[in-house]
C-alpha atoms as a PDB file:
ATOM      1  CA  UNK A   1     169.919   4.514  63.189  1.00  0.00           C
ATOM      2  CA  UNK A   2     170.721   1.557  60.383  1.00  0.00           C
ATOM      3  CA  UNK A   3     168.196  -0.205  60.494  1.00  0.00           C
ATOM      4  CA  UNK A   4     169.751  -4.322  59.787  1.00  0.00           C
ATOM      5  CA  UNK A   5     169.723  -6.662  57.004  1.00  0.00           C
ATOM      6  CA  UNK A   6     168.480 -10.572  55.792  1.00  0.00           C
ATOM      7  CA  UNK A   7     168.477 -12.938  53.526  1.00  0.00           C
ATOM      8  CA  UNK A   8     164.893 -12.912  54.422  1.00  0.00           C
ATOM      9  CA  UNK A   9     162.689 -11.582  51.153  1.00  0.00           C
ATOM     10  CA  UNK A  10     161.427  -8.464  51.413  1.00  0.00           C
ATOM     11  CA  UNK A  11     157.349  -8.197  51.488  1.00  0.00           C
ATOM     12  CA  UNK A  12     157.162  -4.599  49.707  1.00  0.00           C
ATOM     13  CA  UNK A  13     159.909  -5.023  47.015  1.00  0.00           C
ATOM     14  CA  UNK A  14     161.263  -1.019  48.049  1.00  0.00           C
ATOM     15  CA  UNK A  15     162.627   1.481  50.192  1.00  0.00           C
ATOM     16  CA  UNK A  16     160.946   3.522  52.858  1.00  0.00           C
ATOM     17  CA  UNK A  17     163.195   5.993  54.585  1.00  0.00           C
ATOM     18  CA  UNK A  18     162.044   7.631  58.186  1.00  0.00           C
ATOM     19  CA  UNK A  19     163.236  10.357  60.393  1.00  0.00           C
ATOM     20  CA  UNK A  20     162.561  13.341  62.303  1.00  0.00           C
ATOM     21  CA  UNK A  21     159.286  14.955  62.161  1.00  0.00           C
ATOM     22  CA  UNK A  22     157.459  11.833  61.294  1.00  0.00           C
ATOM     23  CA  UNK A  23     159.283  11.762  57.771  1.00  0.00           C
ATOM     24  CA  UNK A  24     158.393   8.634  55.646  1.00  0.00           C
ATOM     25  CA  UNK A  25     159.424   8.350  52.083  1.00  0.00           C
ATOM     26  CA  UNK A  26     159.679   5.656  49.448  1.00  0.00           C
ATOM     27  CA  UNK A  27     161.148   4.281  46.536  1.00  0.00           C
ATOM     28  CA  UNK A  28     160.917   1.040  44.217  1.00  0.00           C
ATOM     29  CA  UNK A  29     164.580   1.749  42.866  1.00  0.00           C
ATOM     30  CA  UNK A  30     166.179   3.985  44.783  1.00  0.00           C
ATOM     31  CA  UNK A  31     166.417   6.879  42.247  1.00  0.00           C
ATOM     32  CA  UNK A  32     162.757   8.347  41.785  1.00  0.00           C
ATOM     33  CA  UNK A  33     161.166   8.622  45.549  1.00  0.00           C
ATOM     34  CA  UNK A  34     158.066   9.630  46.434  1.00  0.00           C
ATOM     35  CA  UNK A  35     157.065  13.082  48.390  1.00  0.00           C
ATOM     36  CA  UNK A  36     157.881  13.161  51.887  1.00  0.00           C
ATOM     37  CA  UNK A  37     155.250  12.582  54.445  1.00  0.00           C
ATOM     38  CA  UNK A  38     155.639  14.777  57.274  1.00  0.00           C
ATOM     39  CA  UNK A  39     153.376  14.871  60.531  1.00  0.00           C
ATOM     40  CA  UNK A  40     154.680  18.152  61.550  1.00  0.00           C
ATOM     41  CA  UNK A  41     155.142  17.088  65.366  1.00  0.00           C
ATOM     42  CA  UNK A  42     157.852  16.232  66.915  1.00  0.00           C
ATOM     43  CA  UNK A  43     158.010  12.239  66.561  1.00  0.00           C
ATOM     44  CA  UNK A  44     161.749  10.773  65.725  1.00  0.00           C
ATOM     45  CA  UNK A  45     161.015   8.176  63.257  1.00  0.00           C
ATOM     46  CA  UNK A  46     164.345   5.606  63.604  1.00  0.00           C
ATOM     47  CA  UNK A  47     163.322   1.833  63.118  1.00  0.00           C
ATOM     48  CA  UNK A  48     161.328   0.162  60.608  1.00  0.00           C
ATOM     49  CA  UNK A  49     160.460  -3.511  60.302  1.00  0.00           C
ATOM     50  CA  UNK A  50     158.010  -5.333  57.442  1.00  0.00           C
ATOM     51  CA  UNK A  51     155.591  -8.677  57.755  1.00  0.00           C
ATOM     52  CA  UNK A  52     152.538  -9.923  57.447  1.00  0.00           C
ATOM     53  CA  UNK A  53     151.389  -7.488  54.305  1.00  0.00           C
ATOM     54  CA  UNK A  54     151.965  -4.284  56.848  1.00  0.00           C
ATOM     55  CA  UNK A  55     154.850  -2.218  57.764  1.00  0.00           C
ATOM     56  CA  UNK A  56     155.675  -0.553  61.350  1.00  0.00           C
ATOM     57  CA  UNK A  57     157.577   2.399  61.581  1.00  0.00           C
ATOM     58  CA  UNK A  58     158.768   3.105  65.427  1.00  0.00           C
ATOM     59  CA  UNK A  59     160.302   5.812  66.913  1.00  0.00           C
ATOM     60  CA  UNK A  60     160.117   8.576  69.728  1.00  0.00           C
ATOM     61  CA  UNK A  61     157.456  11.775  70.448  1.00  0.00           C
ATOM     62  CA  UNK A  62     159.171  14.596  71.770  1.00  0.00           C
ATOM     63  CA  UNK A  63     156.241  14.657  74.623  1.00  0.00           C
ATOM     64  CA  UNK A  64     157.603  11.251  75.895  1.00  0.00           C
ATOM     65  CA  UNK A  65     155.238   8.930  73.525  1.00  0.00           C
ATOM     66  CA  UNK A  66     156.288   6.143  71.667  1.00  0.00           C
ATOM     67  CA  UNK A  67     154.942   6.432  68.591  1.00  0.00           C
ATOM     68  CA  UNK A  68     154.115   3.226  66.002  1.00  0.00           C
ATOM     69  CA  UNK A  69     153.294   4.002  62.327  1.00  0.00           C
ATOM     70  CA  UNK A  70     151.310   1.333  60.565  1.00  0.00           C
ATOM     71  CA  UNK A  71     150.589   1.074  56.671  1.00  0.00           C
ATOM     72  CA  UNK A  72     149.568  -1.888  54.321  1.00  0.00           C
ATOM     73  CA  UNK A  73     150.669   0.112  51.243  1.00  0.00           C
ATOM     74  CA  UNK A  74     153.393   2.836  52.276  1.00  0.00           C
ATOM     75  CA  UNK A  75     150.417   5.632  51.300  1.00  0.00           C
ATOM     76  CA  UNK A  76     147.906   5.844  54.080  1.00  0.00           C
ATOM     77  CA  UNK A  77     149.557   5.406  57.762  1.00  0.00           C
ATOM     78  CA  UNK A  78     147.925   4.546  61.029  1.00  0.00           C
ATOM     79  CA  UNK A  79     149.320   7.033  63.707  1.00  0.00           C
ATOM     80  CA  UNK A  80     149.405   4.966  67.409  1.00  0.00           C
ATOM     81  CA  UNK A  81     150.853   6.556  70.671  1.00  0.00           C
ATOM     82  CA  UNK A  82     151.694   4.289  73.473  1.00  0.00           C
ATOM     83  CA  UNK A  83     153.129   6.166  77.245  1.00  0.00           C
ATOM     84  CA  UNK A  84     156.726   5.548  77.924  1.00  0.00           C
ATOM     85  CA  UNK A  85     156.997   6.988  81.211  1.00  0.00           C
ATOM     86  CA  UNK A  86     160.092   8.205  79.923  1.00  0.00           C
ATOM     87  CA  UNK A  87     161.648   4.879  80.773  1.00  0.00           C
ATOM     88  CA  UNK A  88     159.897   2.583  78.511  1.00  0.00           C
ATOM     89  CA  UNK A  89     161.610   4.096  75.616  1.00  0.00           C
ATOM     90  CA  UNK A  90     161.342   2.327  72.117  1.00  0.00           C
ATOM     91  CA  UNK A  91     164.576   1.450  70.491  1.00  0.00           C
ATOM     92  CA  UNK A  92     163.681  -0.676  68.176  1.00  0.00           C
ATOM     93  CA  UNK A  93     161.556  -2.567  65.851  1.00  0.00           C
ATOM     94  CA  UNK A  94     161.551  -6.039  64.355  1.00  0.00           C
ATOM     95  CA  UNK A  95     159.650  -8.783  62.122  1.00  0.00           C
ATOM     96  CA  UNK A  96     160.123 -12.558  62.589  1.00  0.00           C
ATOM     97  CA  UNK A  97     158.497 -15.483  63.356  1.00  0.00           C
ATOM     98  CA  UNK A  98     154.959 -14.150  61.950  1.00  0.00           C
ATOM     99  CA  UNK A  99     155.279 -11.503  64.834  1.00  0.00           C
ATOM    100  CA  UNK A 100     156.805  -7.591  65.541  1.00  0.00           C
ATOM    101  CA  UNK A 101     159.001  -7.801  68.286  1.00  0.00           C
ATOM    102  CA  UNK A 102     159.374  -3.887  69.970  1.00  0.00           C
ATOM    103  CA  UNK A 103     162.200  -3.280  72.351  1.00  0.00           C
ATOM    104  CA  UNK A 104     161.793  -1.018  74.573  1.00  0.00           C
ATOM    105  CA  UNK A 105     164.917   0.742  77.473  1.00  0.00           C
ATOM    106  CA  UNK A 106     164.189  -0.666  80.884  1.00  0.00           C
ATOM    107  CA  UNK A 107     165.795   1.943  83.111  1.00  0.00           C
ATOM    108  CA  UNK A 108     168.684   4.353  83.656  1.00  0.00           C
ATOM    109  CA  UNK A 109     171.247   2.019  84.882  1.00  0.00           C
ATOM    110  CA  UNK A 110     173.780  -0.550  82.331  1.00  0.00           C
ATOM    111  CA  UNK A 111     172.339  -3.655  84.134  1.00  0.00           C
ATOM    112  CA  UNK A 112     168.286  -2.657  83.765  1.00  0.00           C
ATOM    113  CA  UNK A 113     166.069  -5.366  82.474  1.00  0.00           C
ATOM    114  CA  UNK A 114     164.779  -4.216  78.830  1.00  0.00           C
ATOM    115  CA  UNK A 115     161.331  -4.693  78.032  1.00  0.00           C
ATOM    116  CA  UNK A 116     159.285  -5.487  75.332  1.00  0.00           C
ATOM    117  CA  UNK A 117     156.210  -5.966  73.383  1.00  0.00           C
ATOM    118  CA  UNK A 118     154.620  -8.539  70.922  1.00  0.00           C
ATOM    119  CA  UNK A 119     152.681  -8.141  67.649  1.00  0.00           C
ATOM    120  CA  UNK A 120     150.930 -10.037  65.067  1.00  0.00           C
ATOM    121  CA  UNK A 121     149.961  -7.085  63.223  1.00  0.00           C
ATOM    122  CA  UNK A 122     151.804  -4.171  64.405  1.00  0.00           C
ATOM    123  CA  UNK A 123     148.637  -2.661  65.715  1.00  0.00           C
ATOM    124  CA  UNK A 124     147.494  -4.461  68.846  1.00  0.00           C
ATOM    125  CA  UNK A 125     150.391  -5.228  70.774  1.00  0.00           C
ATOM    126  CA  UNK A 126     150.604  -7.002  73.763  1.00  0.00           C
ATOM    127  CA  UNK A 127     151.919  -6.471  77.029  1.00  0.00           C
ATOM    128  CA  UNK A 128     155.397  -5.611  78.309  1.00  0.00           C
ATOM    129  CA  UNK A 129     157.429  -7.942  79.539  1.00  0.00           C
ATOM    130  CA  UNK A 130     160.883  -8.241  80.943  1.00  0.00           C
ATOM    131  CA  UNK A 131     164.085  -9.406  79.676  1.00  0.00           C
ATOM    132  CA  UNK A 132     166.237 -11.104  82.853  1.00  0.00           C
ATOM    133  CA  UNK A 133     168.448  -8.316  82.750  1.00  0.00           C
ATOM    134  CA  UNK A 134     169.958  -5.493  80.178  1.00  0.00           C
ATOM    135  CA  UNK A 135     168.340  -4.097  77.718  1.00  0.00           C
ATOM    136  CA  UNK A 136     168.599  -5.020  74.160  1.00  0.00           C
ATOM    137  CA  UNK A 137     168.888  -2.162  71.419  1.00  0.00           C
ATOM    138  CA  UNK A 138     168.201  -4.188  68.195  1.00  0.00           C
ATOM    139  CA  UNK A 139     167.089  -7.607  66.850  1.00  0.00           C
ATOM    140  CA  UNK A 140     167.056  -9.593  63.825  1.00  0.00           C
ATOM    141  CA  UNK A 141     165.019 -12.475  62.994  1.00  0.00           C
ATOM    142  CA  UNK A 142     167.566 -14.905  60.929  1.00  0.00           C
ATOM    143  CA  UNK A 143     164.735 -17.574  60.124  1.00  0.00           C
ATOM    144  CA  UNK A 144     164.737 -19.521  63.004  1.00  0.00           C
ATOM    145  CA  UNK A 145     165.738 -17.324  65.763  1.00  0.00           C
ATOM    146  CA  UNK A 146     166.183 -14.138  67.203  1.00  0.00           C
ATOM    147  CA  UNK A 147     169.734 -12.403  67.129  1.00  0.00           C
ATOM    148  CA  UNK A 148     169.618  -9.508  70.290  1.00  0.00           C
ATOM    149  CA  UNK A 149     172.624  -6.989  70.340  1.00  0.00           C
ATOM    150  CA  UNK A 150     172.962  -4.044  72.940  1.00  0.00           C
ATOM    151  CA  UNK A 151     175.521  -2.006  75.470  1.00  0.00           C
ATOM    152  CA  UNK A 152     178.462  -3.338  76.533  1.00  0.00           C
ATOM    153  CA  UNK A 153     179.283  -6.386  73.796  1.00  0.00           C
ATOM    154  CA  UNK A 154     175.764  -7.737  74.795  1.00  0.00           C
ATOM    155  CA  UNK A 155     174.787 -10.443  72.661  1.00  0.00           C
ATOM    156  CA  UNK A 156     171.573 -12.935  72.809  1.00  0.00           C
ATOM    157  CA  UNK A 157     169.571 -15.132  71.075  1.00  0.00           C
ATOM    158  CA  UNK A 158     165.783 -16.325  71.144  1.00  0.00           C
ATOM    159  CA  UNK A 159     163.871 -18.702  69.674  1.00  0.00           C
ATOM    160  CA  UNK A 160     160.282 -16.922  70.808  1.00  0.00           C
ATOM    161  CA  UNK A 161     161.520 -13.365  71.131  1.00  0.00           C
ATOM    162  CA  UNK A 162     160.311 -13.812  74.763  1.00  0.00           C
ATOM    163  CA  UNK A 163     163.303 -16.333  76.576  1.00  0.00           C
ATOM    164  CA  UNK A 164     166.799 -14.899  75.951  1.00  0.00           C
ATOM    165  CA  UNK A 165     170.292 -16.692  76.509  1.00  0.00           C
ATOM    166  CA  UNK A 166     173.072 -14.295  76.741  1.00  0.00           C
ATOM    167  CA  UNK A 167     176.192 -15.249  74.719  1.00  0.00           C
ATOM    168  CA  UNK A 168     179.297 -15.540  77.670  1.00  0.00           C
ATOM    169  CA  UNK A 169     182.145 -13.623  77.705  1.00  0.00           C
ATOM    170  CA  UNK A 170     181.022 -10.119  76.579  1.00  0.00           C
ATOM    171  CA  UNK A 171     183.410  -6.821  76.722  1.00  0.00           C
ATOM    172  CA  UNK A 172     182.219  -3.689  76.078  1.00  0.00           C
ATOM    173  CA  UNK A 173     184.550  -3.739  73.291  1.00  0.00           C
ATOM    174  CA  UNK A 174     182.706  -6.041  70.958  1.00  0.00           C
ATOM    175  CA  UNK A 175     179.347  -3.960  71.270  1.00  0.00           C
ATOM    176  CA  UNK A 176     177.787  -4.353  67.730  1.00  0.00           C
ATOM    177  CA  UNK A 177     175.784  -1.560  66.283  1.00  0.00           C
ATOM    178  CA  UNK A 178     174.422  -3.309  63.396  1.00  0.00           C
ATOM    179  CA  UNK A 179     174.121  -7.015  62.197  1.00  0.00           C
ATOM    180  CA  UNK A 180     173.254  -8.816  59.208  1.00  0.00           C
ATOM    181  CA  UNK A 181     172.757 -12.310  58.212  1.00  0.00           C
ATOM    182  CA  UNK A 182     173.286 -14.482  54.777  1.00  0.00           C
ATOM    183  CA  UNK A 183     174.864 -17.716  53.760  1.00  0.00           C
ATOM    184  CA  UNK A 184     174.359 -19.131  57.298  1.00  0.00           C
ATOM    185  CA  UNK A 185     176.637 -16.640  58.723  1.00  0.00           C
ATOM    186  CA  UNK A 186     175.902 -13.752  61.051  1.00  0.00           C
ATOM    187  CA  UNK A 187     177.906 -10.580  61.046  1.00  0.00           C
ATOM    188  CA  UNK A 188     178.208  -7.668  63.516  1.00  0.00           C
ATOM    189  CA  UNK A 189     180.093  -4.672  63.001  1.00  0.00           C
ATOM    190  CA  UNK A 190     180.835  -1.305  65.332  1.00  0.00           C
ATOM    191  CA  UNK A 191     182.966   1.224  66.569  1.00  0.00           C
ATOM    192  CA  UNK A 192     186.743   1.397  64.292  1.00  0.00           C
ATOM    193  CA  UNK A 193     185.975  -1.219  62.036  1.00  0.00           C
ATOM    194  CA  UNK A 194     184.798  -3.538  64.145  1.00  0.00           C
ATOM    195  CA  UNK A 195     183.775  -7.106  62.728  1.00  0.00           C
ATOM    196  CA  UNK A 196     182.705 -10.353  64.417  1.00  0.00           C
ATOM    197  CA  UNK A 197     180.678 -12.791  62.710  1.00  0.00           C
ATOM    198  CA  UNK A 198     178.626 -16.450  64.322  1.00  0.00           C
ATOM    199  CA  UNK A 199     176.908 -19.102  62.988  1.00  0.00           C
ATOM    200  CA  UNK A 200     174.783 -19.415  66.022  1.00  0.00           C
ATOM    201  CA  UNK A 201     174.481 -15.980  67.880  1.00  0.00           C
ATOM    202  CA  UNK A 202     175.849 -17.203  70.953  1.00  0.00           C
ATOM    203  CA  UNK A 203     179.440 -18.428  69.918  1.00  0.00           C
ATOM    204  CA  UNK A 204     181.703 -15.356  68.321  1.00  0.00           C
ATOM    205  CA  UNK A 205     184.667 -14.683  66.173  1.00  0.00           C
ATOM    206  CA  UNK A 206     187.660 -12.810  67.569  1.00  0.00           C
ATOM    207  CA  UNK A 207     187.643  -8.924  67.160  1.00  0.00           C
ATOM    208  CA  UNK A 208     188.756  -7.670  63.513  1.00  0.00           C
ATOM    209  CA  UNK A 209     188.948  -4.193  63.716  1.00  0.00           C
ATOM    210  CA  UNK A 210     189.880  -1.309  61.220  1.00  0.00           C
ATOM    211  CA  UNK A 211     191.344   1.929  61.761  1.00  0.00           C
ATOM    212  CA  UNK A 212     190.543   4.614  64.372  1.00  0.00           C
ATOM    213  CA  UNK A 213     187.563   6.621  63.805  1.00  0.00           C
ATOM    214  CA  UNK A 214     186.654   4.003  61.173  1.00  0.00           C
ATOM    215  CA  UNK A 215     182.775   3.139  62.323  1.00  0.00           C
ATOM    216  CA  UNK A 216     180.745   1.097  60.800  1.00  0.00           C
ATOM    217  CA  UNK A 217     176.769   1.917  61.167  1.00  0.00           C
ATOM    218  CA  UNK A 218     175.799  -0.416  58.587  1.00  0.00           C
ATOM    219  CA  UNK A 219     176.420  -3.864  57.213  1.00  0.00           C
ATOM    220  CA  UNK A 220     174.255  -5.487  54.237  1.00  0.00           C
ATOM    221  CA  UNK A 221     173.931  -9.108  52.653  1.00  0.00           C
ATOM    222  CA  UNK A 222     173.376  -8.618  48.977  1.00  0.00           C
ATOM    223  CA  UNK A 223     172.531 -11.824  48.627  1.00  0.00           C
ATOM    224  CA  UNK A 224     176.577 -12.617  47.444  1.00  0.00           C
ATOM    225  CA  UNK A 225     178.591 -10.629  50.094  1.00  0.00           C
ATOM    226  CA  UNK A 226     178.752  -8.933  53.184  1.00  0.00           C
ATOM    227  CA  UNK A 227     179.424  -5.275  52.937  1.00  0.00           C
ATOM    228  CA  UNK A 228     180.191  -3.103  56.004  1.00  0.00           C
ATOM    229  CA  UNK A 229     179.603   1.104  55.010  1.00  0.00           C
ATOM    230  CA  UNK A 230     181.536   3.014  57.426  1.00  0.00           C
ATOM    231  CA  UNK A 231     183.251   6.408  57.911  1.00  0.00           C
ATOM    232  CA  UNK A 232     185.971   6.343  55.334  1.00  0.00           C
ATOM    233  CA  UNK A 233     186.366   2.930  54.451  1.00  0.00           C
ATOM    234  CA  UNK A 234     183.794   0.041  53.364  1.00  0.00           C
ATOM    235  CA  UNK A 235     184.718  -3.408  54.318  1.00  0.00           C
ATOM    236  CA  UNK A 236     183.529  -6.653  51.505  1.00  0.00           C
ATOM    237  CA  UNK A 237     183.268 -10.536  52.408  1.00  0.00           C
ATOM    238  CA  UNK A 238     181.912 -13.335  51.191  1.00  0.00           C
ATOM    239  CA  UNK A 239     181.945 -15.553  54.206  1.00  0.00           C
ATOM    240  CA  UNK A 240     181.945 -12.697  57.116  1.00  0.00           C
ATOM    241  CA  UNK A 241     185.104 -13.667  58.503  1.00  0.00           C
ATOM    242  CA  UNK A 242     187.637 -12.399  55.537  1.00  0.00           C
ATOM    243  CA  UNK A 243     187.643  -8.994  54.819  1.00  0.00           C
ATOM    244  CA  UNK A 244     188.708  -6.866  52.281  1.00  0.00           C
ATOM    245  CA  UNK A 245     188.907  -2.864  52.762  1.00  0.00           C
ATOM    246  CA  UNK A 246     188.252  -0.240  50.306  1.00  0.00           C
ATOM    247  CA  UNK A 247     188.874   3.396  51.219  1.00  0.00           C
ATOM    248  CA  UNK A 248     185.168   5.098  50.354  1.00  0.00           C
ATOM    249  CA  UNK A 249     183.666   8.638  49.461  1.00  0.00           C
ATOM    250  CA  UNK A 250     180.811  10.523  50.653  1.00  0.00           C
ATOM    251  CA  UNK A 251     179.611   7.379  52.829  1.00  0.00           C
ATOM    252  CA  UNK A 252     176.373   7.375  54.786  1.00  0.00           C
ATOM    253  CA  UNK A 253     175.548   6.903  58.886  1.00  0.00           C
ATOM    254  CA  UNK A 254     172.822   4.249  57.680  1.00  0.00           C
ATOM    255  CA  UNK A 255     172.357   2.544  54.043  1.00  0.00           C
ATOM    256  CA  UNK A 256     170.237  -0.290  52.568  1.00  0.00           C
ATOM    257  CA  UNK A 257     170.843  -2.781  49.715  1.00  0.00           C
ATOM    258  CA  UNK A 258     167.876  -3.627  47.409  1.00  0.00           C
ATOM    259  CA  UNK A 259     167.415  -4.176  43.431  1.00  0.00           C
ATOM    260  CA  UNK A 260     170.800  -3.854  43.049  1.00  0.00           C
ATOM    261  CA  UNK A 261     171.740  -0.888  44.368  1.00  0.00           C
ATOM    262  CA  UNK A 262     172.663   0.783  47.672  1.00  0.00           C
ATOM    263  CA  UNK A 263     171.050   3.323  49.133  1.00  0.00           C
ATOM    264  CA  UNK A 264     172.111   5.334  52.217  1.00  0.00           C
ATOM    265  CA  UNK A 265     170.723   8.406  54.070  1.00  0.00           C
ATOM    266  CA  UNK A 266     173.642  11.176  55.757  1.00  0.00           C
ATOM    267  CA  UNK A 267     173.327  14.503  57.631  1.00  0.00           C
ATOM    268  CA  UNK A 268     171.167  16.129  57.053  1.00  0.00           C
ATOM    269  CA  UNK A 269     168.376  14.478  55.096  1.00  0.00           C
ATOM    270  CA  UNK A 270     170.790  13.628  52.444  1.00  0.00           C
ATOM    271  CA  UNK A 271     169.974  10.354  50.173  1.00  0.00           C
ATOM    272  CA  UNK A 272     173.114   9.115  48.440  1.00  0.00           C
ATOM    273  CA  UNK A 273     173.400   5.954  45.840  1.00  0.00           C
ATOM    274  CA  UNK A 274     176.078   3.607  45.285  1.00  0.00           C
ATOM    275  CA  UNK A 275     176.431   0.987  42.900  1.00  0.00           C
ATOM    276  CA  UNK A 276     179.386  -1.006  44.940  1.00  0.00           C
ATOM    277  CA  UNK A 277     178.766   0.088  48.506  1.00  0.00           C
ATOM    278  CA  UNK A 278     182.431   2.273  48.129  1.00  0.00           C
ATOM    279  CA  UNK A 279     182.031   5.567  46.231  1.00  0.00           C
ATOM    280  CA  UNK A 280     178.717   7.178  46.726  1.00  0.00           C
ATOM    281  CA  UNK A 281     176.880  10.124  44.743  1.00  0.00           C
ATOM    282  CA  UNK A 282     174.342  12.765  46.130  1.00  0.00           C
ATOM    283  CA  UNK A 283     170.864  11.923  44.828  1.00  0.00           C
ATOM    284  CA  UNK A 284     168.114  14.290  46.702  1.00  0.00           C
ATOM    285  CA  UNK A 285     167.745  16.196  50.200  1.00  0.00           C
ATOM    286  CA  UNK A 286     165.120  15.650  52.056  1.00  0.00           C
ATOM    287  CA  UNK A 287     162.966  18.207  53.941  1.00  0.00           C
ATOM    288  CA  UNK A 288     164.410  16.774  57.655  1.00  0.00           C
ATOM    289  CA  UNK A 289     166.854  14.311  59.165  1.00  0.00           C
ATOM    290  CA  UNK A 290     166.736  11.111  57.981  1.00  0.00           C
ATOM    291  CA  UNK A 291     167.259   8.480  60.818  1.00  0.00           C
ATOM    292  CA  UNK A 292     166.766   4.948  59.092  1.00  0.00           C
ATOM    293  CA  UNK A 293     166.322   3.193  55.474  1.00  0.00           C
ATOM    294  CA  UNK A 294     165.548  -0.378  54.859  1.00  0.00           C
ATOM    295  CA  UNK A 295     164.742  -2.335  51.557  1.00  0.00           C
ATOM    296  CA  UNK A 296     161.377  -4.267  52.895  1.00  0.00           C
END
């Protein structure tokens, strides 16, 4: 899971990557990283979001348990386990607005309201509430609202993380799987080089789209450029609506951009480096799967 990028600073100045087995590692430059932390129980670490001096790290317990990790200093982690009834599933994780928004599946069916839950410290969270209908999968706080993607070209934006407006006109298409946001613009990319970008979450660009097989998991604002990592080919642009493609090596399922250099995580437990986002070297293997990595 690629977990998406801001022009919003980061609060920790470094890399944590999560994954399977309650892994949690870090890194201030993206070379040297820290020992794994493993719980040794089943929990699927995939989301991660930063704010208010604390980080939250969400995922899945094999039992049917969401679980929320909590730390102030990416050492010592607070383990909390909330019931999902196996249908309210976390997906994802977010910081905005002085709050962590958790999104959470709302059913079995495409039209099921998602839920959700607020925090202002990632460790007492409110209670669930419902989205009108569909569930969400990710969101990112762009500094003065939300930006919701999910199933079937859903797109939707929020001011409060609680009232959603649906953008019109959504194919299953243009479902985004990851979203960043810089220069006033945000981009989406997806499934064969897939690339829409908006200025207001709600109004979209026409479909760009790449070549067959080509996905893109990951797009990044370094703070000059857009730049869109997928499977054989990474996509550049300034202004998220002119592209240009570069045929890449050894890419990653999920990367993040931070202190000027990329970093992405592959199968299985890899952590590869890049210095343009295109060719990419093998740096260390972790002890198990590596789901996410942000620079927070």
């Amino acid at each position: 899971m690629a977990d998406d990028s801001s022009s919003i600073k980061p609060t920790f100045g470094g890399f944590l990557a999560v994954g399977r087995m309650g892994l949690r590692m870090t890194s201030k430059n993206g070379t040297q990283w820290s020992e794994a932390q493993i719980a040794d129980k089943p929990y699927t670490l995939g989301s991660i979001a930063a704010g208010n001096g604390c980080v939250v790290v969400g995922g899945l317990n094999g039992t049917g348990e969401n679980v929320f990790y909590r730390s102030t200093d990416l050492t010592t982690w607070i383990l909390q386990k909330q019931k999902s009834d196996y249908v309210y599933m976390l997906r994802n994780v977010a910081f905005g607005s002085g709050q962590f928004l958790a999104i959470l599946s709302g059913g079995v069916n495409a039209e099921d309201a998602g839920t959700m839950l607020l925090s202002a410290d990632g460790n007492d969270w409110g209670e669930r509430f419902k989205r009108e209908k569909r569930s969400l999968n990710k969101a990112l706080w762009i500094g003065d609202k939300w930006i919701g993607i999910g199933n079937f070209g859903l797109k939707s934006v929020s001011v409060n993380g609680r009232e959603w407006k649906d953008a019109e006109n959504q194919v299953a298409a243009d479902t985004l799987i990851a979203v960043a946001y810089g220069n006033g613009r945000i981009v989406g990319v997806g499934l064969h080089g897939l690339r829409m970008s908006s200025s207001d979450g709600l109004k979209w660009s026409e479909r760009q789209m790449g070549e067959e097989g080509e996905h893109l998991h990951a797009v990044v604002f370094t703070g000059k450029e857009f730049v869109a990592v997928g499977l054989g080919a990474t996509y550049t642009s300034n202004d998220g609506q002119k592209w240009k493609r570069a045929p890449n090596e050894n890419a990653p399922v999920s990367c993040a951009y931070g202190n000027n250099i990329f970093v992405g995580v592959a199968y299985k437990g890899r952590i590869v480096t890049s210095k343009d986002g295109i060719a990419w070297k093998d740096l260390l293997k972790a002890p198990d799967h590596i789901q996410a990595i942000s620079f927070i």
